[in-house]
Protein backbone atom coordinates (compact mmCIF):
# COMPACT_ATOMS: atom_id res chain seq x y z
CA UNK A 1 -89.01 -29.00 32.29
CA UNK A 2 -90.66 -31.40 29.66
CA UNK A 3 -92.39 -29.02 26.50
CA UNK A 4 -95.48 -31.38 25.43
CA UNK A 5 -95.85 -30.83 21.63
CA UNK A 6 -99.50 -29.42 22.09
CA UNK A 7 -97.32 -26.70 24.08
CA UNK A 8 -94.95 -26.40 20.96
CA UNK A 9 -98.19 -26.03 18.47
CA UNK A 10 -99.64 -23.26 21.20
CA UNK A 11 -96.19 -21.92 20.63
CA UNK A 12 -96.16 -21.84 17.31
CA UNK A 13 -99.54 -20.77 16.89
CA UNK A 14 -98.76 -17.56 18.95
CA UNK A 15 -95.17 -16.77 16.99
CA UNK A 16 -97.11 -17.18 13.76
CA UNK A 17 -100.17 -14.69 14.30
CA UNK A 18 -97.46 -12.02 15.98
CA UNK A 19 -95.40 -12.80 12.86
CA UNK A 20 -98.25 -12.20 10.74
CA UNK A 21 -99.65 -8.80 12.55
CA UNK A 22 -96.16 -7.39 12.38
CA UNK A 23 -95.66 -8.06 8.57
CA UNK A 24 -98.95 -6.42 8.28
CA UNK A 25 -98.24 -3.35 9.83
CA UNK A 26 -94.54 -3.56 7.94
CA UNK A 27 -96.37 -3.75 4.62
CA UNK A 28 -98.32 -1.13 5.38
CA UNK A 29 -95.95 1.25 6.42
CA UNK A 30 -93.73 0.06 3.17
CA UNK A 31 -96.43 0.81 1.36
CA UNK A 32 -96.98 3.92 2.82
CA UNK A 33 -93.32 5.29 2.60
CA UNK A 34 -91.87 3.92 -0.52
CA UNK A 35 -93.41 4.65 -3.92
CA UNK A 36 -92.10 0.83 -5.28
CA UNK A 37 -94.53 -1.82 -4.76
CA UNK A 38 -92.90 -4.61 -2.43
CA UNK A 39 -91.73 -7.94 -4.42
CA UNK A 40 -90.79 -9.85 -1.86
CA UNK A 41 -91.27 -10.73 2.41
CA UNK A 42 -87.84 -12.53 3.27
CA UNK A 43 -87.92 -14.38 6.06
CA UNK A 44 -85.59 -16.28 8.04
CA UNK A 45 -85.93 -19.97 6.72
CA UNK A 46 -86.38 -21.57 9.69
CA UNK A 47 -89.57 -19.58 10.37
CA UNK A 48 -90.90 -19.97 6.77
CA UNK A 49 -90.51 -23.58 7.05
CA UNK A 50 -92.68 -23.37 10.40
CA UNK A 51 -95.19 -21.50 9.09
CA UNK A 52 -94.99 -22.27 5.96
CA UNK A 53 -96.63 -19.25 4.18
CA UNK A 54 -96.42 -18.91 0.41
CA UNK A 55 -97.60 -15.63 0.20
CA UNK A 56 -98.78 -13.21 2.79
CA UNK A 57 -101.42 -10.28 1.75
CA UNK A 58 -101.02 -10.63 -2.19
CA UNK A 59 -96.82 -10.65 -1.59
CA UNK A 60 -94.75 -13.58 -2.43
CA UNK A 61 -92.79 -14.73 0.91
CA UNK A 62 -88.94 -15.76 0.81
CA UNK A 63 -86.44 -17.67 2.67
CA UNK A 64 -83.33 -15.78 3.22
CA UNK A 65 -80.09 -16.83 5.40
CA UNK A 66 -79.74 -13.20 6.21
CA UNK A 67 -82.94 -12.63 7.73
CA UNK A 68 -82.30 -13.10 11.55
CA UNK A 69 -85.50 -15.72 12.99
CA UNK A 70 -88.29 -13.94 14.60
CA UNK A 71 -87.69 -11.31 11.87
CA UNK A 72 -88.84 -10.42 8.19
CA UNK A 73 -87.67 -7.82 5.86
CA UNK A 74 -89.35 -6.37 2.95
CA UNK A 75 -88.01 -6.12 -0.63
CA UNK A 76 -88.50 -4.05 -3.35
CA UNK A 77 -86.56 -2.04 -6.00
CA UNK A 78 -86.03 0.63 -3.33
CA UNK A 79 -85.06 -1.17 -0.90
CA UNK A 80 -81.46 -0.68 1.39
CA UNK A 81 -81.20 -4.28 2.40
CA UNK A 82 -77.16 -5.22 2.62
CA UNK A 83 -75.83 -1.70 1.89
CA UNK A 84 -73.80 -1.94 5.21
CA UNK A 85 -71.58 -3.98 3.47
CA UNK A 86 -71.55 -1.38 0.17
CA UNK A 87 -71.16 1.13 2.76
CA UNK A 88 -68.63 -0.41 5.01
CA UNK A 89 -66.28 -1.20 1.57
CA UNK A 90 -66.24 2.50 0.51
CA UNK A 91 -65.23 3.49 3.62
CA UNK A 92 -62.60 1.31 4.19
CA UNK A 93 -61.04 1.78 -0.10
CA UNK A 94 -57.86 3.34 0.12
CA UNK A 95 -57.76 7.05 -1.05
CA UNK A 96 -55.18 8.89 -2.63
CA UNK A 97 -54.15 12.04 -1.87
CA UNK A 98 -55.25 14.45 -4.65
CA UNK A 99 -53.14 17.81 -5.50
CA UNK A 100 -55.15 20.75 -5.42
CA UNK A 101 -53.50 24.10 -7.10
CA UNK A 102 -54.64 27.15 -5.31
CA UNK A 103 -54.07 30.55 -7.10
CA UNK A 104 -51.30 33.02 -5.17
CA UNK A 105 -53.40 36.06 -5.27
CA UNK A 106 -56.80 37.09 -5.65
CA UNK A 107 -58.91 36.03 -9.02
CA UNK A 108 -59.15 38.75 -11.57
CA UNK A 109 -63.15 40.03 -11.83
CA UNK A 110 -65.01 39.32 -14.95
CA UNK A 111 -65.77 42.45 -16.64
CA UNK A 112 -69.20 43.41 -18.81
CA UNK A 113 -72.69 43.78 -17.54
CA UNK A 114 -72.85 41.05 -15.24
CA UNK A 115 -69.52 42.19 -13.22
CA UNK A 116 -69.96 44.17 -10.04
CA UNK A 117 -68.20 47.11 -8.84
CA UNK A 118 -65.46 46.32 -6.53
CA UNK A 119 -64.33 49.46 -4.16
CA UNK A 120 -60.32 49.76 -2.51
């Protein structure tokens, strides 16, 4: 099947708008769940170079390899983008065994006003 290029602008055309309504409705749910102010839209470069958007609602848009195409991800000071990989590291450091002394027998009770009456 041939794809005429007024078929790839009617593509386009389409991606771009969805693109657009979904950032909207991502910066406003940002905006309603985070108390930082976004910085930053990323989006995949191939899509920013298609659509070729500077800014978007007042916000500065990105190109960023990490951003898969089709997608967009906000930034801001709050923001958890590429803690996986913080995550993933911590959970894979090597941990040493730490000694722990436990006392034999029970602890003795403090005694003044603030001690409590202990029946055998």
């Amino acid at each position: 099947m041939l794809i005429s290029e007024q078929n790839c602008d009617t593509w386009s055309v389409g991606l771009e708008e969805e693109m657009r309504a979904f950032v909207k409705v991502g910066l406003a749910h940002h905006d309603s769940t985070c108390p930082m102010p976004a910085q930053a839209i990323l989006l995949n470069p191939g899509n920013l170079e298609l659509f070729g958007w500077d800014e978007l609602f007042g916000v500065p848009v990105k190109p960023d390899d990490r951003v898969a195409p089709k997608r967009f991800r906000i930034l801001c000071e709050g923001s958890a983008f590429g803690i996986e990989d913080a995550v993933e590291a911590f959970a894979e450091a090597p941990v040493e065994p730490q000694r722990v002394e436990v006392p034999a027998g029970p602890a003795e009770l403090p005694l003044g006003p603030t001690a409590t009456a202990v029946s055998r």
